[in-house]
N, C-alpha and C. Protein backbone atom coordinates (compact mmCIF):
# COMPACT_ATOMS: atom_id res chain seq x y z
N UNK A 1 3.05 -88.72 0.98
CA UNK A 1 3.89 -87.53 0.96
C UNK A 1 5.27 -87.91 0.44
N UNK A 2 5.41 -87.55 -0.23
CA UNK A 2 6.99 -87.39 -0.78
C UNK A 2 8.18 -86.67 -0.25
N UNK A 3 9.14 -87.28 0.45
CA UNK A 3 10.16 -86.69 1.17
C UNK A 3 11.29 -87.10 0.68
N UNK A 4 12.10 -86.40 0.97
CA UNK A 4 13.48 -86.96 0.42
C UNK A 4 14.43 -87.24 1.82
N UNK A 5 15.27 -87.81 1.71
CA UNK A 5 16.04 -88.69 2.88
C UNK A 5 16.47 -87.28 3.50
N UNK A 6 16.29 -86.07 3.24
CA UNK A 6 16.90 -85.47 3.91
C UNK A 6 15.81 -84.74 4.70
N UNK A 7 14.74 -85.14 4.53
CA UNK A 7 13.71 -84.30 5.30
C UNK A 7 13.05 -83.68 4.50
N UNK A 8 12.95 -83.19 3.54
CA UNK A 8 12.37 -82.04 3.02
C UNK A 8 10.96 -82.64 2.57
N UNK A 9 10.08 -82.16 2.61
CA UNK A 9 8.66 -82.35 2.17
C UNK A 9 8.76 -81.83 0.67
N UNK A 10 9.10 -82.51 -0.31
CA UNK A 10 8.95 -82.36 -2.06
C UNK A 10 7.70 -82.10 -2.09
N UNK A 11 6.28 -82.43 -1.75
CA UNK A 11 5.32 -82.49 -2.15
C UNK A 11 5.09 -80.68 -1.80
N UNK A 12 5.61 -80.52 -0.94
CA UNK A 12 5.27 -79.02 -0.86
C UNK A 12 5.07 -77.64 -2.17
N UNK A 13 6.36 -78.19 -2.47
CA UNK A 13 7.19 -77.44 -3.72
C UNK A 13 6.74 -78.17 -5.32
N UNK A 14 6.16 -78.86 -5.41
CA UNK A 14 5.45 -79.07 -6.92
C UNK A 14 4.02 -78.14 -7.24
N UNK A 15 4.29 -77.61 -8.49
CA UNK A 15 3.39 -77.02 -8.70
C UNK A 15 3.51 -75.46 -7.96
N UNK A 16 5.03 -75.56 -7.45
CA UNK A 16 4.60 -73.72 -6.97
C UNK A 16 5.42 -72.93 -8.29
N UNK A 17 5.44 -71.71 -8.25
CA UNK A 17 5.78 -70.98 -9.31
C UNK A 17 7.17 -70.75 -8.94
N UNK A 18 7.91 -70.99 -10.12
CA UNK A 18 9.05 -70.21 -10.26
C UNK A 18 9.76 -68.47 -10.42
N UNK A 19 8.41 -67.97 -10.59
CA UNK A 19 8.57 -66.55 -11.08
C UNK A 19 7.99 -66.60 -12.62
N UNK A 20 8.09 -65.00 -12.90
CA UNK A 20 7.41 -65.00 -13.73
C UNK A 20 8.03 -63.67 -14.54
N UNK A 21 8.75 -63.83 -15.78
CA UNK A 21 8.89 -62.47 -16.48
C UNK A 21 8.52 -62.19 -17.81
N UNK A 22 8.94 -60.70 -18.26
CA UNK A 22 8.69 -60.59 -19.32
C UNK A 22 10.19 -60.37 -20.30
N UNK A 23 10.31 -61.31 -21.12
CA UNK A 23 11.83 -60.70 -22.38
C UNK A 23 11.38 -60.39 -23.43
N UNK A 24 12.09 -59.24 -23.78
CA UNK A 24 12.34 -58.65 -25.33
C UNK A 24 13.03 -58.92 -26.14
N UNK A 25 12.79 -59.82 -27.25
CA UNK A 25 13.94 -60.41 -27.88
C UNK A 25 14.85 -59.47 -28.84
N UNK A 26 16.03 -59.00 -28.29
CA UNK A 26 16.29 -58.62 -29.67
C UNK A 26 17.30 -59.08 -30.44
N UNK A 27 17.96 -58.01 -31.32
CA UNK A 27 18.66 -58.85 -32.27
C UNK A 27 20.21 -58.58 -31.96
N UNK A 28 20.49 -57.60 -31.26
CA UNK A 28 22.17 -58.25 -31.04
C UNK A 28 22.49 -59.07 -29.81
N UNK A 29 21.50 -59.47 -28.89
CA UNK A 29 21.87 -60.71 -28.12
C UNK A 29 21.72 -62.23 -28.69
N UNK A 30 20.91 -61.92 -29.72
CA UNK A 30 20.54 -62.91 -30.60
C UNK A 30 21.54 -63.35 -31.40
N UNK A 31 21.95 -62.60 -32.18
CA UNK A 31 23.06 -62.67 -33.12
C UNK A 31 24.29 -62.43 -32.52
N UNK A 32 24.38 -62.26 -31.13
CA UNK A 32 25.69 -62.57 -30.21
C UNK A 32 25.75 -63.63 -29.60
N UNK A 33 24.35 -64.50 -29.16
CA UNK A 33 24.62 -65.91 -28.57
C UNK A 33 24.51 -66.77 -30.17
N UNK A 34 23.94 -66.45 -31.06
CA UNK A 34 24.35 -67.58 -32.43
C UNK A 34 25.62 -67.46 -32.78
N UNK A 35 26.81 -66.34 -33.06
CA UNK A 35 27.88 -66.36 -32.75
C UNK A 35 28.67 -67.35 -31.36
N UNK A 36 28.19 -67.08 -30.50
CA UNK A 36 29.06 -68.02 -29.35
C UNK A 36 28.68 -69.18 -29.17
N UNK A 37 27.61 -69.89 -29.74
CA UNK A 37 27.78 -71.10 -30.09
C UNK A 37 27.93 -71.71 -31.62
N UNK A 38 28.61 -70.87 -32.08
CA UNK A 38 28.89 -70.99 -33.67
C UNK A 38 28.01 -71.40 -34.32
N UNK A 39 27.08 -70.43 -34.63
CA UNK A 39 26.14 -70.83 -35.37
C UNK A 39 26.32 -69.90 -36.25
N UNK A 40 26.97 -69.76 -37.36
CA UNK A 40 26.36 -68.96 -38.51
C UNK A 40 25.59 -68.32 -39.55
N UNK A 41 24.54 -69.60 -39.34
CA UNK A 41 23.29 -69.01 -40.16
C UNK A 41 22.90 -67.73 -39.92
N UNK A 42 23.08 -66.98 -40.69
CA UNK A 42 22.31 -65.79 -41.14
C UNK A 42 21.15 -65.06 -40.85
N UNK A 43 20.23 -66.62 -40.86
CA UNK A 43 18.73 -66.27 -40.50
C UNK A 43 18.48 -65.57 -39.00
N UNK A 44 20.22 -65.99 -38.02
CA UNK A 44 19.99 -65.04 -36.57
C UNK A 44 20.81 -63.68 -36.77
N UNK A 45 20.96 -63.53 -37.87
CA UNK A 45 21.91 -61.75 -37.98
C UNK A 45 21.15 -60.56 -38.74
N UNK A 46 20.78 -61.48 -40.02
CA UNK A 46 19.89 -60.62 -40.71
C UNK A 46 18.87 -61.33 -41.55
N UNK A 47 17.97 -59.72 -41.30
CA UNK A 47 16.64 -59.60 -41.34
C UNK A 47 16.31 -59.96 -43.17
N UNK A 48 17.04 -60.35 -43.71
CA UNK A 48 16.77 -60.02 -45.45
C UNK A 48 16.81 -61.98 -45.64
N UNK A 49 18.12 -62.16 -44.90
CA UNK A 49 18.31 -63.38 -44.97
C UNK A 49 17.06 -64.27 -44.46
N UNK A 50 16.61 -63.89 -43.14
CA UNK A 50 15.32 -64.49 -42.23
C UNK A 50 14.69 -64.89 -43.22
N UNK A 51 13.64 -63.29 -43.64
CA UNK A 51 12.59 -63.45 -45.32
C UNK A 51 12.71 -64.64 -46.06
N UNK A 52 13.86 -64.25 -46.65
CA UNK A 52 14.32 -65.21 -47.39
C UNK A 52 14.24 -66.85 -47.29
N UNK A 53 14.40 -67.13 -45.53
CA UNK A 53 14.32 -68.49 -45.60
C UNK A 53 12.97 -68.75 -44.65
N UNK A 54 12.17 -67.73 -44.52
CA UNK A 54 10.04 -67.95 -44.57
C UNK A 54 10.23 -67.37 -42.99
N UNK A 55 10.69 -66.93 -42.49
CA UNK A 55 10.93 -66.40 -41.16
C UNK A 55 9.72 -64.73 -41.29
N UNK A 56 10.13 -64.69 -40.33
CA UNK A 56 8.81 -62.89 -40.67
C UNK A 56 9.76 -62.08 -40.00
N UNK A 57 11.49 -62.42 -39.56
CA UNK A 57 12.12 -61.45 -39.32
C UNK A 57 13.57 -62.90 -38.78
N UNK A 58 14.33 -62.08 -38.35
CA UNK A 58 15.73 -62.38 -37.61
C UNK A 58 15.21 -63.26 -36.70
N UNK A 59 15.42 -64.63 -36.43
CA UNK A 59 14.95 -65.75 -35.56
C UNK A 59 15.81 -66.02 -34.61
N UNK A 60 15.59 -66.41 -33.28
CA UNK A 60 16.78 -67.32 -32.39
C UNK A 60 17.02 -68.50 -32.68
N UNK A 61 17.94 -68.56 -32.23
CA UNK A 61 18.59 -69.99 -32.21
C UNK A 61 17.92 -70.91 -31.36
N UNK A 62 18.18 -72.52 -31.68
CA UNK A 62 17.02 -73.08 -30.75
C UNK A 62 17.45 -73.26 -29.31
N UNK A 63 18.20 -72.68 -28.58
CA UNK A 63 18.61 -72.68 -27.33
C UNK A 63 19.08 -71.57 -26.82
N UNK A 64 18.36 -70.60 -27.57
CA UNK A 64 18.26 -69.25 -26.99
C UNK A 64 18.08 -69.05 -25.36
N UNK A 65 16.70 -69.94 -25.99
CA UNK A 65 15.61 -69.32 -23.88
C UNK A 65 16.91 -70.11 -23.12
N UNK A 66 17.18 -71.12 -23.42
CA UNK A 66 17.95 -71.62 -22.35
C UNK A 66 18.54 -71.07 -21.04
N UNK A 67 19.58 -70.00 -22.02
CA UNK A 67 20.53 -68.99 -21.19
C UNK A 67 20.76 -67.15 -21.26
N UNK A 68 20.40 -67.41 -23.06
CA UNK A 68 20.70 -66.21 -23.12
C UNK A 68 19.69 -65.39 -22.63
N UNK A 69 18.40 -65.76 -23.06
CA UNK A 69 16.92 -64.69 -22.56
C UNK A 69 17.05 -64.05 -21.27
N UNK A 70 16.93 -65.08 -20.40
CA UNK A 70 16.63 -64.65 -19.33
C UNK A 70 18.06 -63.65 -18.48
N UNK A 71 19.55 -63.93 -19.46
CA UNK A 71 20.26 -62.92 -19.06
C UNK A 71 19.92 -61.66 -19.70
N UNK A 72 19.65 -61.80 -20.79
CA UNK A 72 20.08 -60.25 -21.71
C UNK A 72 18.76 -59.66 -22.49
N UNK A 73 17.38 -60.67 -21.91
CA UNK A 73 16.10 -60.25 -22.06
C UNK A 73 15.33 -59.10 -21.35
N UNK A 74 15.71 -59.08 -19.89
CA UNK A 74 14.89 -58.47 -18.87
C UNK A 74 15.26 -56.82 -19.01
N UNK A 75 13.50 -56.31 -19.06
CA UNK A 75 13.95 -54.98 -18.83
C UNK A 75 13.50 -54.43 -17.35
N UNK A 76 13.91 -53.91 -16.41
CA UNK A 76 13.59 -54.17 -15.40
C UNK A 76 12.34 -53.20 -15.29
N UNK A 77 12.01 -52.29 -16.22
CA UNK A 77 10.80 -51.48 -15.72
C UNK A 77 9.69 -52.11 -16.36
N UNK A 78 9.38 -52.95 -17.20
CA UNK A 78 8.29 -53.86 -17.50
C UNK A 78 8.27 -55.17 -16.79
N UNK A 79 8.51 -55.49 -16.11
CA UNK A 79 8.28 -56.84 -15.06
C UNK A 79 7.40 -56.57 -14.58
N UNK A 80 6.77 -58.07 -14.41
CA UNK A 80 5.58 -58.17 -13.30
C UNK A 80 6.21 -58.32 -12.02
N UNK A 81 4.51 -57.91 -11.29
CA UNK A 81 4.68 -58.46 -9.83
C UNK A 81 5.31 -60.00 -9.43
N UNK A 82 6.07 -59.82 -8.54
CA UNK A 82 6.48 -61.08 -8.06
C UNK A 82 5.35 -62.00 -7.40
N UNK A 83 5.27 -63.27 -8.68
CA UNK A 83 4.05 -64.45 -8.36
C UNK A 83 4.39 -65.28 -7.21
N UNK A 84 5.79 -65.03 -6.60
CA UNK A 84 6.61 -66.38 -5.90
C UNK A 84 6.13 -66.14 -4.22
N UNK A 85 5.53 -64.69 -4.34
CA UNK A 85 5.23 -64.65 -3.14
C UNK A 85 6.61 -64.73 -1.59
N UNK A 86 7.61 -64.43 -2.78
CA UNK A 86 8.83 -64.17 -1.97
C UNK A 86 9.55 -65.48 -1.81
N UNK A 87 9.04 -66.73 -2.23
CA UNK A 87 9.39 -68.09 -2.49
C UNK A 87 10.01 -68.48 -3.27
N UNK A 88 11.98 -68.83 -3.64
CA UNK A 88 12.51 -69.54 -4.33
C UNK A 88 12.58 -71.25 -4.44
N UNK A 89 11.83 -71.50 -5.01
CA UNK A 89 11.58 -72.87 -4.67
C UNK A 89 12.80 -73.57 -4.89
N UNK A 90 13.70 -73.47 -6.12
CA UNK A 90 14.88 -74.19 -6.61
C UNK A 90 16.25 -73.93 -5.34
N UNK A 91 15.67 -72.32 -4.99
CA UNK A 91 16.64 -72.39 -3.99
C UNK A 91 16.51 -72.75 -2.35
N UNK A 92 15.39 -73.03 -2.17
CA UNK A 92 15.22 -73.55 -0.97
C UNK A 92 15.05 -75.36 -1.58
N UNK A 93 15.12 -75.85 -1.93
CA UNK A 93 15.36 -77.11 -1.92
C UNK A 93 16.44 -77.36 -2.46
N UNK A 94 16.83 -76.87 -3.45
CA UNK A 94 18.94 -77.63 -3.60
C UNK A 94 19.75 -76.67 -2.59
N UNK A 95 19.26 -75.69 -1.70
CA UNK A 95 20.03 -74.95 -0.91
C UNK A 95 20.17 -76.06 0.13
N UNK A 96 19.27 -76.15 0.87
CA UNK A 96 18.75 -77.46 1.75
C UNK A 96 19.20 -78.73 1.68
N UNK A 97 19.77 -79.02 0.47
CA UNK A 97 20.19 -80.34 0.04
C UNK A 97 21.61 -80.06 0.28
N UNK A 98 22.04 -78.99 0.11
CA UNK A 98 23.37 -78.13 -0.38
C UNK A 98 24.05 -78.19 0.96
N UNK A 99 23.69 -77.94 2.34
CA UNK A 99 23.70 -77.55 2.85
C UNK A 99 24.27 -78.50 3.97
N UNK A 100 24.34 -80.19 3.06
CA UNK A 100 25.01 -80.98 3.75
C UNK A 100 26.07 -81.92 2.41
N UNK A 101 26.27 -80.10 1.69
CA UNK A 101 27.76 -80.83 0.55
C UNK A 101 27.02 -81.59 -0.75
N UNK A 102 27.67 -81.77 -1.11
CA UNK A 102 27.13 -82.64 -2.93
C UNK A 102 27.45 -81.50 -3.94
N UNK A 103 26.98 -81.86 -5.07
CA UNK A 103 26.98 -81.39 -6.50
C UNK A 103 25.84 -80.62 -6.89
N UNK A 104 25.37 -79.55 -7.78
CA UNK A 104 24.34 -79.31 -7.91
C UNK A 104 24.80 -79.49 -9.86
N UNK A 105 24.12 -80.32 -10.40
CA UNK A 105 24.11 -79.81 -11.94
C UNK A 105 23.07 -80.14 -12.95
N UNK A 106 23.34 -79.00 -14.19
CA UNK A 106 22.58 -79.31 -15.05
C UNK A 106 21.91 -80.73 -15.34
N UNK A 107 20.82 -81.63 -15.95
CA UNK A 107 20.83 -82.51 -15.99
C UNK A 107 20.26 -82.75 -17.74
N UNK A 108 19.43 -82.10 -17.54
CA UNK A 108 18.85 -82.25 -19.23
C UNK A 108 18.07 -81.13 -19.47
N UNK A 109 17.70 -80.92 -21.01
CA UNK A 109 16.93 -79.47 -21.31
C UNK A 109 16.58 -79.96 -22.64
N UNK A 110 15.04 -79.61 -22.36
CA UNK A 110 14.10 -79.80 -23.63
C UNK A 110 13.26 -78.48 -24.39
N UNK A 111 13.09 -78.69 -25.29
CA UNK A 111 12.42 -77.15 -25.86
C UNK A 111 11.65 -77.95 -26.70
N UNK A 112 10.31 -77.69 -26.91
CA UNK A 112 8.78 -77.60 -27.53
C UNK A 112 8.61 -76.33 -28.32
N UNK A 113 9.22 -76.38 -29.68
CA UNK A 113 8.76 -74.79 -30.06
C UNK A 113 7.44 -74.82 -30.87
N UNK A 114 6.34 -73.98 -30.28
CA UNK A 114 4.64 -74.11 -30.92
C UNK A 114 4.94 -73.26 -32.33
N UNK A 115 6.01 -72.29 -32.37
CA UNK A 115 6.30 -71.33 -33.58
C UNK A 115 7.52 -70.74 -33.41
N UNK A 116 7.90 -70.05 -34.55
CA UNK A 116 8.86 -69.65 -34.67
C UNK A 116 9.23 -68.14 -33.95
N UNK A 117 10.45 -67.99 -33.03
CA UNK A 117 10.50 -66.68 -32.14
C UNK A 117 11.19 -65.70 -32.85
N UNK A 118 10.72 -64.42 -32.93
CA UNK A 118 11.28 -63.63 -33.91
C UNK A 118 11.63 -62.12 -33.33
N UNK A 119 13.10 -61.14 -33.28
CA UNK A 119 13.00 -60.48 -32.64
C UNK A 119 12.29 -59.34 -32.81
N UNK A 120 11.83 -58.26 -31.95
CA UNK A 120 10.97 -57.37 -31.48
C UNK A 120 9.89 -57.75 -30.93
N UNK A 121 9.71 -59.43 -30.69
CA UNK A 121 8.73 -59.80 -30.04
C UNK A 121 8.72 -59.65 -28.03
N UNK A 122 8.13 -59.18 -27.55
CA UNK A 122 7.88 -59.81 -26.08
C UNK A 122 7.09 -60.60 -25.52
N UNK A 123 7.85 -61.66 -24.80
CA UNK A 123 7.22 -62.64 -24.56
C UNK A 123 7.11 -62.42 -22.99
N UNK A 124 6.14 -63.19 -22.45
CA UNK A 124 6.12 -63.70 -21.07
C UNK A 124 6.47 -64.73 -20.74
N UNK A 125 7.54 -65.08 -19.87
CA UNK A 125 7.78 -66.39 -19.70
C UNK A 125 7.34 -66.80 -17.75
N UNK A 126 6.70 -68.08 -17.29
CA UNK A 126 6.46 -68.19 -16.55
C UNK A 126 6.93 -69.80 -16.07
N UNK A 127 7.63 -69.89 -14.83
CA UNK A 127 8.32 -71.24 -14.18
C UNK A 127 7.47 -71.56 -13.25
N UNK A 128 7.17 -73.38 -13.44
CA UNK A 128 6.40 -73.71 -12.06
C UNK A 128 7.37 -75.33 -12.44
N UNK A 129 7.53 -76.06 -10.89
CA UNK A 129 8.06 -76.93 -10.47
C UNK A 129 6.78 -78.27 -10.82
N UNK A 130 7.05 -79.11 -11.75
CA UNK A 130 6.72 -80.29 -12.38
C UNK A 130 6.88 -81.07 -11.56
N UNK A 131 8.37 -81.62 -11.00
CA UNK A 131 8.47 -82.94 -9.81
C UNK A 131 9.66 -82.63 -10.10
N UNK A 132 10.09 -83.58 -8.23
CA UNK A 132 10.82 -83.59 -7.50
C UNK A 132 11.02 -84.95 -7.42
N UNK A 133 11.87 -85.63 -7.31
CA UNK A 133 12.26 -86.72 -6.94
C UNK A 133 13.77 -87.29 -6.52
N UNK A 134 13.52 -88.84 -6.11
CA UNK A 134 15.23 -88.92 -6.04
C UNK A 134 15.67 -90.72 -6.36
N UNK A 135 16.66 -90.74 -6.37
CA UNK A 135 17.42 -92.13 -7.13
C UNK A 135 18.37 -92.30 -6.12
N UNK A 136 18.74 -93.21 -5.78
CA UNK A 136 19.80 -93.97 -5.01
C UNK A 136 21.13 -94.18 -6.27
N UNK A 137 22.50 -93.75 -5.76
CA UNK A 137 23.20 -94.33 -7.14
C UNK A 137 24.31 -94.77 -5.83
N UNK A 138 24.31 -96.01 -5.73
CA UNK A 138 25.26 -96.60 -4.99
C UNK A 138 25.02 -96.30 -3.44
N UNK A 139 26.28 -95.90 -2.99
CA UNK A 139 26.36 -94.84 -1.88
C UNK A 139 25.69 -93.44 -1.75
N UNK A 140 25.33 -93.19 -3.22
CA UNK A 140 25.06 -91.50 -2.89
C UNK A 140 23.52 -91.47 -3.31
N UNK A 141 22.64 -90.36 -3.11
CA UNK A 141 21.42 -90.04 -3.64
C UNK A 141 21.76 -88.34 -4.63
N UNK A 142 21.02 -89.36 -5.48
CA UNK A 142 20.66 -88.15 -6.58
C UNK A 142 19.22 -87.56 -6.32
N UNK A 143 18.89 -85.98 -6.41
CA UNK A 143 17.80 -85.11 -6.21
C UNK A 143 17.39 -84.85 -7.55
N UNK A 144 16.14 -85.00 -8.28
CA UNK A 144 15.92 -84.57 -9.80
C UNK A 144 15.04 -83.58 -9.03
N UNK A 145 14.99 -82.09 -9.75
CA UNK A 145 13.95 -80.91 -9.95
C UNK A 145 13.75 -80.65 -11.09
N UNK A 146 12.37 -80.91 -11.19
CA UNK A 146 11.76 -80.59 -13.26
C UNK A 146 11.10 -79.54 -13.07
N UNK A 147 11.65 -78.13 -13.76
CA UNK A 147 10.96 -77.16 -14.10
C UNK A 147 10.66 -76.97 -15.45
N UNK A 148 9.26 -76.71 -15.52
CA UNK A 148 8.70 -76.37 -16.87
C UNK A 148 8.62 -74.81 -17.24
N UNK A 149 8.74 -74.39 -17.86
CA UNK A 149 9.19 -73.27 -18.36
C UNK A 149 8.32 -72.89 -19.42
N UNK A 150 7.12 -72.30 -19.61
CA UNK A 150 6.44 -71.85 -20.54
C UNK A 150 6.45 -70.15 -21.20
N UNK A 151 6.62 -69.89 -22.23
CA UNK A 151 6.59 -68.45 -23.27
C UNK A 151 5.33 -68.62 -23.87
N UNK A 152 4.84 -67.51 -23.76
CA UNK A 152 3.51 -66.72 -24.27
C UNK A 152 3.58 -65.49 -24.69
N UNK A 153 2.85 -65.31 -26.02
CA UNK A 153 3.15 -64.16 -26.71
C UNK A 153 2.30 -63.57 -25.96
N UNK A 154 1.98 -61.82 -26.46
CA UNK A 154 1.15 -60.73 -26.12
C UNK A 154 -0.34 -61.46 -26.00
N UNK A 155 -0.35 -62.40 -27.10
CA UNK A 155 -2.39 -62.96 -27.03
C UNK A 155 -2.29 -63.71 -26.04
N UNK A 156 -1.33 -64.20 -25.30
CA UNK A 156 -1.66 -65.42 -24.62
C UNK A 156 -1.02 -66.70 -25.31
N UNK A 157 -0.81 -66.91 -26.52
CA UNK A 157 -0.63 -67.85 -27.55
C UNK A 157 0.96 -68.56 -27.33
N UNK A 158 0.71 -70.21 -27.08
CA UNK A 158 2.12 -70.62 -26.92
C UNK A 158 3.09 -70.90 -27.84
N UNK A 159 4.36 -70.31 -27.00
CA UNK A 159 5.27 -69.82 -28.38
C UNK A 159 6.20 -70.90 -27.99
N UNK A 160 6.66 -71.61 -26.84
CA UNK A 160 7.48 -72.09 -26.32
C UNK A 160 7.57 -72.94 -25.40
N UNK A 161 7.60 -74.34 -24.96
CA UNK A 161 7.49 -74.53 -23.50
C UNK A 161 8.92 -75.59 -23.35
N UNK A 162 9.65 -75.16 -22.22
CA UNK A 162 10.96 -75.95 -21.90
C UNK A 162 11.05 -76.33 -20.76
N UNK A 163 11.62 -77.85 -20.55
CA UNK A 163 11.78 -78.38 -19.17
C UNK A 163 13.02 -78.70 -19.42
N UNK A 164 13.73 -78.15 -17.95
CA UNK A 164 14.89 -78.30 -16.97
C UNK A 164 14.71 -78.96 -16.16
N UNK A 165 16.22 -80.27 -15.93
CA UNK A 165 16.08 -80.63 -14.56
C UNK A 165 17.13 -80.65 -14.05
N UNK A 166 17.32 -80.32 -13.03
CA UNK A 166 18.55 -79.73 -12.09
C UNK A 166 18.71 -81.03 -11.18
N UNK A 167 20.20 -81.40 -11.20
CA UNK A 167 20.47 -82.61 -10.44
C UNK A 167 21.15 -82.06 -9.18
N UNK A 168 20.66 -82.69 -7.45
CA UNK A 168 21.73 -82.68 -6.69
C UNK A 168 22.33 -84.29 -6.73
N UNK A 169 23.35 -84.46 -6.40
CA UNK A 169 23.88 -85.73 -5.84
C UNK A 169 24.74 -85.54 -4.68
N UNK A 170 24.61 -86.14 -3.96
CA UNK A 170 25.02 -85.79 -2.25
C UNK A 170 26.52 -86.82 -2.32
């Protein structure tokens, strides 16, 4: 069993779901987060330009899903049922960790793109917890949480898969 010095049973929480939604990509959140991270290419503003460079429309940027989707994707009357079963996993274990002080931060972020994301598409995106673990750094312990993050078009077909890992250090 895998525990972390603070008690918590990790083994519990691998493999449970993060939730599960659906985003609509479109094109002025698109061409508002390629703007705010200065990206100018074209291929995220307009649709003539996209064509032009073999796209089948206005594309995201490659760190779209990151942040922007899941803010400015959700429509709230097409969501699914909640898979979590009322279970935040990220937040009951860095809450828990939290809960005797430390840091919670970003740690790293990877993206796998199977194809190119193009807007008017909706995707499904679905989170389940990969591993949990932890590192000694001196005096303090570091907490790693790897969530994998998978997008699926309307067929089922993978469009996307990204892992996050969220650091505590106590």
């Amino acid at each position: 069993m895998a525990e972390s010095s603070d008690g918590i049973d990790f083994d519990k929480y691998i493999g449970m779901s993060t939730g599960s939604d659906l985003l609509t990509v479109e094109r002025a959140p698109v061409s508002a987060f390629a703007e705010s991270v200065l990206d100018n290419n074209p291929v995220f503003k307009n649709a003539e330009a996209a064509r032009n460079a073999g796209f089948d429309g206005v594309t995201t940027p490659p760190t779209f899903f990151f942040s922007a989707a899941e803010s400015w994707c959700k429509f709230e009357e097409i969501q699914p049922e909640d898979t979590t079963g009322g279970i935040n996993p990220m937040g009951e274990v860095m809450g828990a960790l939290m809960a005797n002080g430390g840091l919670i931060l970003h740690g790293e972020q990877a993206f796998t793109y199977h194809r190119d994301v193009v807007v008017g598409e909706v995707l499904r995106h679905d989170g389940v917890v990969k591993d949990i673990y932890q590192k000694p750094t001196g005096d303090k312990t570091m907490t790693f949480m790897v969530i994998e993050h998978t997008y699926t078009d309307d067929g089922g077909g993978n469009v996307l898969t990204a892992q996050t890992n969220i650091i505590h250090r106590s």
